[in-house]
PDB file of N, CA and C in Angstrom:
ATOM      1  N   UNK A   1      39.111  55.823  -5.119  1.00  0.00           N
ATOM      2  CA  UNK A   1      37.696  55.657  -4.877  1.00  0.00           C
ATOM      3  C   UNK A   1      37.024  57.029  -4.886  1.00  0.00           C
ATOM      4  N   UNK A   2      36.069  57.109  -5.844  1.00  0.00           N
ATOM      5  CA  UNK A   2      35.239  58.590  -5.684  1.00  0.00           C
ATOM      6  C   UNK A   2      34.381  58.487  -4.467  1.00  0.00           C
ATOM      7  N   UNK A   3      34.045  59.436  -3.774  1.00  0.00           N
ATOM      8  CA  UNK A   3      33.530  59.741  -2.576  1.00  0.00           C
ATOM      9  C   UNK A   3      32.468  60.358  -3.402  1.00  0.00           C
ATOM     10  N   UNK A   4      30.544  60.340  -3.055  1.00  0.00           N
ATOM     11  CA  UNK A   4      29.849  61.275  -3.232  1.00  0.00           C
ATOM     12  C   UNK A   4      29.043  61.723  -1.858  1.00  0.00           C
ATOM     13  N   UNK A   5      28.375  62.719  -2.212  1.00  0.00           N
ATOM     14  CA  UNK A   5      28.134  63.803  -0.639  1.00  0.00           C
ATOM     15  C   UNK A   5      26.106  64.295  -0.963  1.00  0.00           C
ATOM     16  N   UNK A   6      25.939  63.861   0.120  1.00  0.00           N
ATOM     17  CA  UNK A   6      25.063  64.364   0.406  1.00  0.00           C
ATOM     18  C   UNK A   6      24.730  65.577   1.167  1.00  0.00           C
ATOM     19  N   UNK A   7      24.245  66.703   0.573  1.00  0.00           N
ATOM     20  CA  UNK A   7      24.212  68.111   1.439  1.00  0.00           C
ATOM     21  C   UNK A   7      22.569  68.948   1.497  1.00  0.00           C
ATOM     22  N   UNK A   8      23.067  69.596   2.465  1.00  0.00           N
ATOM     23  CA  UNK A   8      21.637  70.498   2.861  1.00  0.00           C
ATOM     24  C   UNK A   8      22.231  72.175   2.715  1.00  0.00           C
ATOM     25  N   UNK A   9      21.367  72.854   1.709  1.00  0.00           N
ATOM     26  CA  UNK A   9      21.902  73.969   1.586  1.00  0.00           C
ATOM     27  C   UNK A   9      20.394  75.233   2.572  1.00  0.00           C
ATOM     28  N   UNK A  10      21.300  76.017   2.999  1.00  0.00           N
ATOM     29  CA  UNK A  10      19.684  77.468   3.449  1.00  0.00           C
ATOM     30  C   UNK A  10      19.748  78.574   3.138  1.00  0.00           C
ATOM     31  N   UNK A  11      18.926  79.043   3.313  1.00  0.00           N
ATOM     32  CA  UNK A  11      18.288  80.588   2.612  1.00  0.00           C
ATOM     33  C   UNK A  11      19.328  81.751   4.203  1.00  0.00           C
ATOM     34  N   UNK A  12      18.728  80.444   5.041  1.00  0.00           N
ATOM     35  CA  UNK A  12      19.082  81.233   6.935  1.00  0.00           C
ATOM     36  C   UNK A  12      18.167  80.152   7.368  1.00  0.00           C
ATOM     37  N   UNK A  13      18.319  80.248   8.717  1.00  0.00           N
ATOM     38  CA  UNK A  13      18.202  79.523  10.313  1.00  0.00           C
ATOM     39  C   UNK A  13      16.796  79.084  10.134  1.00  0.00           C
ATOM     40  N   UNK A  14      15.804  79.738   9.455  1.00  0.00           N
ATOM     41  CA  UNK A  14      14.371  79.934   9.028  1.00  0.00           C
ATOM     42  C   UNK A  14      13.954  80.046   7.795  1.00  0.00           C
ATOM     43  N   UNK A  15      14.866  79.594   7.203  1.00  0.00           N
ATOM     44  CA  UNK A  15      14.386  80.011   5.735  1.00  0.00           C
ATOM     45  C   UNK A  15      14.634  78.607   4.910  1.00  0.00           C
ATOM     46  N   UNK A  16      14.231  78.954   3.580  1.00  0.00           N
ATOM     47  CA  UNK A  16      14.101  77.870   2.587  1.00  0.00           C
ATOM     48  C   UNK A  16      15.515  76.644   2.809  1.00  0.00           C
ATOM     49  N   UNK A  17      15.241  75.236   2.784  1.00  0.00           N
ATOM     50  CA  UNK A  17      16.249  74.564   2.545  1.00  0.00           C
ATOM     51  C   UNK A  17      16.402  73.465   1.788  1.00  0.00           C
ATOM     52  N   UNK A  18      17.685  73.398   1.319  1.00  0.00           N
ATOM     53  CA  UNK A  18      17.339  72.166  -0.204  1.00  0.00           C
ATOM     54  C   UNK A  18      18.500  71.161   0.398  1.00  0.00           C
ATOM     55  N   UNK A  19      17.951  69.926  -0.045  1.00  0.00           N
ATOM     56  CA  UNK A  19      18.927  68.704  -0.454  1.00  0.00           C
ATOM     57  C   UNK A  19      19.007  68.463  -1.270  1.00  0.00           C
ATOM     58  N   UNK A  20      20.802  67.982  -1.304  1.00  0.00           N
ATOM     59  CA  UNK A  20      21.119  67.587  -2.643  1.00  0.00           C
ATOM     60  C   UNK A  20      21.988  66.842  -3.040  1.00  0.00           C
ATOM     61  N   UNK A  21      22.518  66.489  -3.794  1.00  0.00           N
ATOM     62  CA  UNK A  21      23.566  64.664  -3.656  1.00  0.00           C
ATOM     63  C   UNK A  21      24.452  65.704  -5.304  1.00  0.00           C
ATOM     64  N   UNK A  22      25.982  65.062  -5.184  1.00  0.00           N
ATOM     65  CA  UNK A  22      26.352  65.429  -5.626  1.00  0.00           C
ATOM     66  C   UNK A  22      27.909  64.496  -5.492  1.00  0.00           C
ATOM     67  N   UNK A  23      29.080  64.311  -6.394  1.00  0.00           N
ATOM     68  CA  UNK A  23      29.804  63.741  -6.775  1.00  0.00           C
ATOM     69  C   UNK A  23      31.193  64.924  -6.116  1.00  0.00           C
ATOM     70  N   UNK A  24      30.517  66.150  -6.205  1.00  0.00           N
ATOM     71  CA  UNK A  24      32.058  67.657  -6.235  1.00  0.00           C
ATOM     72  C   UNK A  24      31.180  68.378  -5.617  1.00  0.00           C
ATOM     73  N   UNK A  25      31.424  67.922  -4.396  1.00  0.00           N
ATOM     74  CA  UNK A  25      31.233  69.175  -3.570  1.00  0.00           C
ATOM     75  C   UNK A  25      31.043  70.159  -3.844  1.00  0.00           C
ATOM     76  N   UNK A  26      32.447  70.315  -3.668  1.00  0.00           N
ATOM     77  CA  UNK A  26      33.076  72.064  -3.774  1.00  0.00           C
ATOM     78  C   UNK A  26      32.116  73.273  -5.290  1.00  0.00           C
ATOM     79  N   UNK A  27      32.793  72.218  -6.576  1.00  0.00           N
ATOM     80  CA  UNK A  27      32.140  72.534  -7.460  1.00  0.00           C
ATOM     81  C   UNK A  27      30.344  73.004  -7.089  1.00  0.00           C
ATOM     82  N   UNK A  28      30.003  71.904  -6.809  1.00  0.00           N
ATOM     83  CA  UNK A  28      28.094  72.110  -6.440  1.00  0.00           C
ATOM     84  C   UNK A  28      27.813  73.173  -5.821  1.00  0.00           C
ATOM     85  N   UNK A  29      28.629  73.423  -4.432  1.00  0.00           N
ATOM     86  CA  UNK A  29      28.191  74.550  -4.064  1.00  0.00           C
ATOM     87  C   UNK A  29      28.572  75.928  -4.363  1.00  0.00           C
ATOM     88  N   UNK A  30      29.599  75.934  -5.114  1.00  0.00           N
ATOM     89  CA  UNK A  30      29.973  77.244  -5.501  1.00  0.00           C
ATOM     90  C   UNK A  30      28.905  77.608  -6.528  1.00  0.00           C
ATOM     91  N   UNK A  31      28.509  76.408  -7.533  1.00  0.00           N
ATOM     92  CA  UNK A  31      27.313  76.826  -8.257  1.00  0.00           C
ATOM     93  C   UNK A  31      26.170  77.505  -7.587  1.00  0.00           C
ATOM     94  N   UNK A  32      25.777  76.755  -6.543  1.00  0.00           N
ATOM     95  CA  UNK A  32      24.329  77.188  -5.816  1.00  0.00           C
ATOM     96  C   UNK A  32      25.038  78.829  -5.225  1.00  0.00           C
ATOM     97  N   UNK A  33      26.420  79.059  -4.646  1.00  0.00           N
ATOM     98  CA  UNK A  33      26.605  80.388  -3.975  1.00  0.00           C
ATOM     99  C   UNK A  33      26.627  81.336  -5.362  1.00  0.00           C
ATOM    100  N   UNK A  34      27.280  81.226  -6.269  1.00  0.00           N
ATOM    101  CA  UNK A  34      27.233  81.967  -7.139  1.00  0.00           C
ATOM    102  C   UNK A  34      26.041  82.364  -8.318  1.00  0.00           C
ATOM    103  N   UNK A  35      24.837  81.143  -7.954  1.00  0.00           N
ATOM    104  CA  UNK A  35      24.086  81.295  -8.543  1.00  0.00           C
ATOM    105  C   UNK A  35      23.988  80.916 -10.144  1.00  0.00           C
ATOM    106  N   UNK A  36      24.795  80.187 -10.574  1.00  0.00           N
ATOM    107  CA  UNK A  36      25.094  79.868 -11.419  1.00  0.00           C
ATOM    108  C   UNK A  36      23.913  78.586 -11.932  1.00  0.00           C
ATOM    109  N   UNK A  37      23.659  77.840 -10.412  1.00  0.00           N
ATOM    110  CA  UNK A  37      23.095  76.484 -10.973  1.00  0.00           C
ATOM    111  C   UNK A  37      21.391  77.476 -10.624  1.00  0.00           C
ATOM    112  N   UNK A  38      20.937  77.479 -11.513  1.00  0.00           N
ATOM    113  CA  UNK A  38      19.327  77.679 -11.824  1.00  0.00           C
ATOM    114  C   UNK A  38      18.452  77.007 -11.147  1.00  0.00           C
ATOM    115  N   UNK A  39      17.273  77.155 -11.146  1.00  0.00           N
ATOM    116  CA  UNK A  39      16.323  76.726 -10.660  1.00  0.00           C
ATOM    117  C   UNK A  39      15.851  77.126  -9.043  1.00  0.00           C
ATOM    118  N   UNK A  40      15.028  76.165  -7.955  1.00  0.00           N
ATOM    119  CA  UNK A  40      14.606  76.170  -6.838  1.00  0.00           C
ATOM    120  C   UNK A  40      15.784  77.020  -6.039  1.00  0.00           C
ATOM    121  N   UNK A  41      17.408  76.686  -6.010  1.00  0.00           N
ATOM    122  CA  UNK A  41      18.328  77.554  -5.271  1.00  0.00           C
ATOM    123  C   UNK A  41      18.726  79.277  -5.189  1.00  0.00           C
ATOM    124  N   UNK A  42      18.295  79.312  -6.626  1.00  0.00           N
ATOM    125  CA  UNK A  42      18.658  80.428  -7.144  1.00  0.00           C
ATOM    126  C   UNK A  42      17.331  81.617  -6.753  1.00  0.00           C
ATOM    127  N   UNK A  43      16.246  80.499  -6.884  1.00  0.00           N
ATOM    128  CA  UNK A  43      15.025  81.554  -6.720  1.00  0.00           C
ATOM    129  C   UNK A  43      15.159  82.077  -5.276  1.00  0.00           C
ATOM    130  N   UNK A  44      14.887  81.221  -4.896  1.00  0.00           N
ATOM    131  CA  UNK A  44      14.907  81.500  -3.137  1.00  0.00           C
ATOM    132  C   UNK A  44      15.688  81.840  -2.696  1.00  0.00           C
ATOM    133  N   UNK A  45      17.009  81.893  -3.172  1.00  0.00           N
ATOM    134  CA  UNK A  45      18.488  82.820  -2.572  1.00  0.00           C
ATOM    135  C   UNK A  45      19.008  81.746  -1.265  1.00  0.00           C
ATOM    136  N   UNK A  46      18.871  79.963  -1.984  1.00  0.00           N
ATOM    137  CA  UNK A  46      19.433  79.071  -1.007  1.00  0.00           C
ATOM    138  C   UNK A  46      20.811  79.457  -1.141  1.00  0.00           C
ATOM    139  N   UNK A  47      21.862  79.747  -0.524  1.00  0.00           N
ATOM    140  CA  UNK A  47      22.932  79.753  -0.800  1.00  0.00           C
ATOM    141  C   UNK A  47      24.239  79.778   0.614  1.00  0.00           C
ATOM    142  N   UNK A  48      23.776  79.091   1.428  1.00  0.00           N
ATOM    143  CA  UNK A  48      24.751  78.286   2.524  1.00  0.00           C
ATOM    144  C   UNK A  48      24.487  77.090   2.958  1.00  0.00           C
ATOM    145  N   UNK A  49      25.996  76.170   2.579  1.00  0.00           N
ATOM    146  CA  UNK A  49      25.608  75.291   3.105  1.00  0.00           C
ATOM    147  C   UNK A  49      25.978  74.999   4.577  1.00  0.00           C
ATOM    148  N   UNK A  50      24.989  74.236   4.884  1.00  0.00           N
ATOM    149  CA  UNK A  50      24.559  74.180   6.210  1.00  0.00           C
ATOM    150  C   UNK A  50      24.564  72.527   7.194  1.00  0.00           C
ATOM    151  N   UNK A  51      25.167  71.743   5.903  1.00  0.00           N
ATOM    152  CA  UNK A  51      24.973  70.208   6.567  1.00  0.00           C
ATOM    153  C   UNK A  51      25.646  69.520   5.210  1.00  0.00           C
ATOM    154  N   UNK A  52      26.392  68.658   5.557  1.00  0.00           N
ATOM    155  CA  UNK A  52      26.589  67.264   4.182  1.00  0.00           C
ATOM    156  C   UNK A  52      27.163  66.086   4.863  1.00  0.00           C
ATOM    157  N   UNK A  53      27.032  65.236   4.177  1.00  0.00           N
ATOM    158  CA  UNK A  53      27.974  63.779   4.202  1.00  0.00           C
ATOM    159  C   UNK A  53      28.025  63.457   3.631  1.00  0.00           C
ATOM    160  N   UNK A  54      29.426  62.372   3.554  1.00  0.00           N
ATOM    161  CA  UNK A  54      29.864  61.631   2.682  1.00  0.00           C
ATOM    162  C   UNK A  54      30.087  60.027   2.338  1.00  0.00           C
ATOM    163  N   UNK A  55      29.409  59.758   1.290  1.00  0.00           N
ATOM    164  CA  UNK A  55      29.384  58.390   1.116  1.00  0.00           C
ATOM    165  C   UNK A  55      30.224  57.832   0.171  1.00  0.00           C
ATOM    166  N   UNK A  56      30.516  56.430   0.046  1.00  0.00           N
ATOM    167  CA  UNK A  56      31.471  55.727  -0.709  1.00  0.00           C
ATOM    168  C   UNK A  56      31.053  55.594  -2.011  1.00  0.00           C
ATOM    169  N   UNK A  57      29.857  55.744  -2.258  1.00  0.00           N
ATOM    170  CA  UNK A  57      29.029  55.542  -3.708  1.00  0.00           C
ATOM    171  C   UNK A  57      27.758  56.233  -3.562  1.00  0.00           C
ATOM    172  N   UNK A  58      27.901  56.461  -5.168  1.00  0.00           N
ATOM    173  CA  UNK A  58      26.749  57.659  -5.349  1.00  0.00           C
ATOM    174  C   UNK A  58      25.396  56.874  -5.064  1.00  0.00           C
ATOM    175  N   UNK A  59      25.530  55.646  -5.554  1.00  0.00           N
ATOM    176  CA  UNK A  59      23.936  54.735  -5.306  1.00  0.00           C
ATOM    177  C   UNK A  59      23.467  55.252  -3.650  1.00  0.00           C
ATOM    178  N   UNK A  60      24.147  54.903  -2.909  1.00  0.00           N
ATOM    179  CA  UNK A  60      24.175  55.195  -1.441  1.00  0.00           C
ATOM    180  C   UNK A  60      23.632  56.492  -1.068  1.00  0.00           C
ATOM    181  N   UNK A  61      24.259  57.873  -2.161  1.00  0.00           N
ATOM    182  CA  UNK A  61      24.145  59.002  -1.593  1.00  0.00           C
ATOM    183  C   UNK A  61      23.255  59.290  -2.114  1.00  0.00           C
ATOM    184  N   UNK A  62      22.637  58.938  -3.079  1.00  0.00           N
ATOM    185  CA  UNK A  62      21.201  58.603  -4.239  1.00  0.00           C
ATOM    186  C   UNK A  62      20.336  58.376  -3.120  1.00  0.00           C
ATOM    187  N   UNK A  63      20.037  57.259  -2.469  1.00  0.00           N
ATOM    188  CA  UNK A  63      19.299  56.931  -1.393  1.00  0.00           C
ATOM    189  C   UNK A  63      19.415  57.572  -0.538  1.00  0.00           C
ATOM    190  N   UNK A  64      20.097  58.042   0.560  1.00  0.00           N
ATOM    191  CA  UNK A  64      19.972  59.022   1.397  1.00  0.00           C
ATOM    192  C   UNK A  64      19.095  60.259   1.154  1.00  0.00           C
ATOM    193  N   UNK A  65      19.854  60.774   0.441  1.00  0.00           N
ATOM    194  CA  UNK A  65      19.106  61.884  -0.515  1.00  0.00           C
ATOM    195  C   UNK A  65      17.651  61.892  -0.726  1.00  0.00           C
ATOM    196  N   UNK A  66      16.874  60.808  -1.020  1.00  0.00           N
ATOM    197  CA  UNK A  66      15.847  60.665  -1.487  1.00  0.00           C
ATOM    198  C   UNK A  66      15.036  60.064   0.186  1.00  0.00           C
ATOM    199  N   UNK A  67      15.960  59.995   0.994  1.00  0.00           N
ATOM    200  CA  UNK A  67      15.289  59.629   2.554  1.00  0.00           C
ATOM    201  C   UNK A  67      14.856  60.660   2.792  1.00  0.00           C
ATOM    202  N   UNK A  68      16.306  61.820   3.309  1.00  0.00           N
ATOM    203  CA  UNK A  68      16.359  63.145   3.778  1.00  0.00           C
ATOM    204  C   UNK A  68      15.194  63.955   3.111  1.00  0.00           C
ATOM    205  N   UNK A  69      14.884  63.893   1.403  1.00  0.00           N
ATOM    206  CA  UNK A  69      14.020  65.037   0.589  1.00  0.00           C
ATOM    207  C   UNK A  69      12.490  64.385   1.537  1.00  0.00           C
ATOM    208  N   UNK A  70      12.123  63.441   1.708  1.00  0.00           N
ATOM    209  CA  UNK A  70      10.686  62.990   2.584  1.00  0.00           C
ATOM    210  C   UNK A  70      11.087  63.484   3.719  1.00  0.00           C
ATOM    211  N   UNK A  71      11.472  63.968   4.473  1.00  0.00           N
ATOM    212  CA  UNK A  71      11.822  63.935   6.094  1.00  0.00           C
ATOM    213  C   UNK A  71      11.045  65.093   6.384  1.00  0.00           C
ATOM    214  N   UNK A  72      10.210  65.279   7.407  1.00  0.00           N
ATOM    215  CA  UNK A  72       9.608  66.987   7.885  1.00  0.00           C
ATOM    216  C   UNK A  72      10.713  67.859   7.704  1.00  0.00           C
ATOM    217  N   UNK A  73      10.813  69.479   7.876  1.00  0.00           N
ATOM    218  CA  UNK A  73      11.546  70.254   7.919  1.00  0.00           C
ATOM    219  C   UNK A  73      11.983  69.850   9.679  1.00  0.00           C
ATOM    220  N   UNK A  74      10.873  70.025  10.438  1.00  0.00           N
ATOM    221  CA  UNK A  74      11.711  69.437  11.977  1.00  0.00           C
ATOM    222  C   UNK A  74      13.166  68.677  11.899  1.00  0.00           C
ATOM    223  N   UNK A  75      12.858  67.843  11.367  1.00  0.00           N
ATOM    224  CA  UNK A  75      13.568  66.683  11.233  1.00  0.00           C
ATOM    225  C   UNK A  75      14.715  66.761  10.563  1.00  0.00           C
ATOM    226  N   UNK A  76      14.653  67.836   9.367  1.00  0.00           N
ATOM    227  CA  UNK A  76      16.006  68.190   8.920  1.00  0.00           C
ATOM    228  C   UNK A  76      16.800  69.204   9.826  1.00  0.00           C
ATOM    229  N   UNK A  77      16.023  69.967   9.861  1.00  0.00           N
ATOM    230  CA  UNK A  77      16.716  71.309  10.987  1.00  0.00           C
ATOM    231  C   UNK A  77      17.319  70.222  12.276  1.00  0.00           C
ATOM    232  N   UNK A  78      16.288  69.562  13.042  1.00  0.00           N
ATOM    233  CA  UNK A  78      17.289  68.809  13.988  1.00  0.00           C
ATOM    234  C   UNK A  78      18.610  68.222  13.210  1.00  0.00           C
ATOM    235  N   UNK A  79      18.830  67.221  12.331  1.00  0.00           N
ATOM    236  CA  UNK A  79      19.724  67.299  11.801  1.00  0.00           C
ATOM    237  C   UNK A  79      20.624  67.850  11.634  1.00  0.00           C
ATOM    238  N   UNK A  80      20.533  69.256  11.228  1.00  0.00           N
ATOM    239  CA  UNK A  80      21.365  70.415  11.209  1.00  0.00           C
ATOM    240  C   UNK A  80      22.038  71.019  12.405  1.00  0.00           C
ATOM    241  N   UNK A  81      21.375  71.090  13.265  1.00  0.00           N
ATOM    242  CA  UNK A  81      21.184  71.607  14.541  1.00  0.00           C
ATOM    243  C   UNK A  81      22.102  70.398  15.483  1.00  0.00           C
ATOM    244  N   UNK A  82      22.377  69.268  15.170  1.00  0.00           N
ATOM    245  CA  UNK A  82      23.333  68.287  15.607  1.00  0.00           C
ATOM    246  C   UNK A  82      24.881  68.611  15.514  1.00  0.00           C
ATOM    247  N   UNK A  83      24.701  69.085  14.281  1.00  0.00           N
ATOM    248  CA  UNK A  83      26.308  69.413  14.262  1.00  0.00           C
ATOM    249  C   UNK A  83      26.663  70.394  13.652  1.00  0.00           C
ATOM    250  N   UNK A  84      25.655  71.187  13.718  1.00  0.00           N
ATOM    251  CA  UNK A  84      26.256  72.756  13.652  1.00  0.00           C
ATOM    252  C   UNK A  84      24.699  73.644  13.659  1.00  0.00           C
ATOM    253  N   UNK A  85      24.854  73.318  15.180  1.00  0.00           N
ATOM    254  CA  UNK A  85      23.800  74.190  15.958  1.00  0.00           C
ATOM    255  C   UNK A  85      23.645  75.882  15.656  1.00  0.00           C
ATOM    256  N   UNK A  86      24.274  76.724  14.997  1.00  0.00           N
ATOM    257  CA  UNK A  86      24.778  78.352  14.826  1.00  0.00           C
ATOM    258  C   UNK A  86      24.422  78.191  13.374  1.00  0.00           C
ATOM    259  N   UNK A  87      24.462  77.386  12.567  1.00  0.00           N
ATOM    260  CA  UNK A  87      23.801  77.050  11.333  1.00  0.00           C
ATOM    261  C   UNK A  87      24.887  77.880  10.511  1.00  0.00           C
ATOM    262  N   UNK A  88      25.914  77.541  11.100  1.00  0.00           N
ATOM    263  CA  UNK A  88      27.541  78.294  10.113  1.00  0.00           C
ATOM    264  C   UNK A  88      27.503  77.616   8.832  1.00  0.00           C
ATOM    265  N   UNK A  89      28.101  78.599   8.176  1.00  0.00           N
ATOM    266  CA  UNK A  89      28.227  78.117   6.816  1.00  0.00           C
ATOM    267  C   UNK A  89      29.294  77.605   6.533  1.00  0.00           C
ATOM    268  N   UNK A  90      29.480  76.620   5.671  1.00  0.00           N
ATOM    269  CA  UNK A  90      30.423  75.088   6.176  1.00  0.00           C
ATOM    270  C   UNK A  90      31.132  75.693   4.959  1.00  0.00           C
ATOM    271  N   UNK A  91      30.834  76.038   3.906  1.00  0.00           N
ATOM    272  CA  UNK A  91      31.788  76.657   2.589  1.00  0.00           C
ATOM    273  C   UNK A  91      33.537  76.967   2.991  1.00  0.00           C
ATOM    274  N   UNK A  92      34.012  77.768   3.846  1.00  0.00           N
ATOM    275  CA  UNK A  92      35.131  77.284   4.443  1.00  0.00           C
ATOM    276  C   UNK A  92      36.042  76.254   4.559  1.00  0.00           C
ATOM    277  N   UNK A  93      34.623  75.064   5.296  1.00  0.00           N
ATOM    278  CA  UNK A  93      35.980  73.630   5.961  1.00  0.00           C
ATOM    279  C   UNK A  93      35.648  72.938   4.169  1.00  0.00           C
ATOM    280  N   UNK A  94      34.899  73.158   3.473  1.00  0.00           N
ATOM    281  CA  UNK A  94      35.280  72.032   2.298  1.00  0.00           C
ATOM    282  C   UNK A  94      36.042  72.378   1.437  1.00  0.00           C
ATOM    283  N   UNK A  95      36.556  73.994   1.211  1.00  0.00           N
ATOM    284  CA  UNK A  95      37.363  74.658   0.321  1.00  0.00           C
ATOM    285  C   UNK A  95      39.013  74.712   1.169  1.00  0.00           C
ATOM    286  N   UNK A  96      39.306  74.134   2.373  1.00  0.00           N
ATOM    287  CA  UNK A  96      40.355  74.347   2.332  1.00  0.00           C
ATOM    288  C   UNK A  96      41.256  73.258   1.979  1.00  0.00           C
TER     289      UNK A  96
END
């Protein structure tokens, strides 16, 4: 069964943050850290991630995704701030 993931990447604690749905993790974010994937991440220097989950199907993580992108910034940062209050960068626990 493919697993897809919904994630929140930041600039910092205060700074720019993106959602984003994705099938490979790992892959996705090494793009956004390395700068590789273009656009909104790259400009702003989003490049930790800072929040994800995982769903059983992409339709699912499609929808989430598209909840989370409407949500205030409050509302995401609380989010964030739930389970990883220090706003650590999670790149670590998905690469090992």
């Amino acid at each position: 069964m493919l697993s897809a993931f919904v994630y929140i990447m930041a600039s910092g604690p205060n700074g720019v943050l993106y959602v984003g749905v994705t099938s490979d993790l790992v892959r996705r974010v090494f793009e956004h850290r390395s700068g590789a994937a273009e656009g909104f991440t790259r400009r702003y220097g989003v490049k930790t991630l800072v929040w994800f989950e995982t769903h059983d199907a992409i339709v699912a993580a499609i929808a989430r995704e598209k909840a989370l992108k409407h949500w205030t910034r409050a509302r995401k940062v609380r989010l964030i701030r739930e389970t990883n209050p220090d706003w650590r960068d999670l790149w670590d626990d998905i690469v090992r």
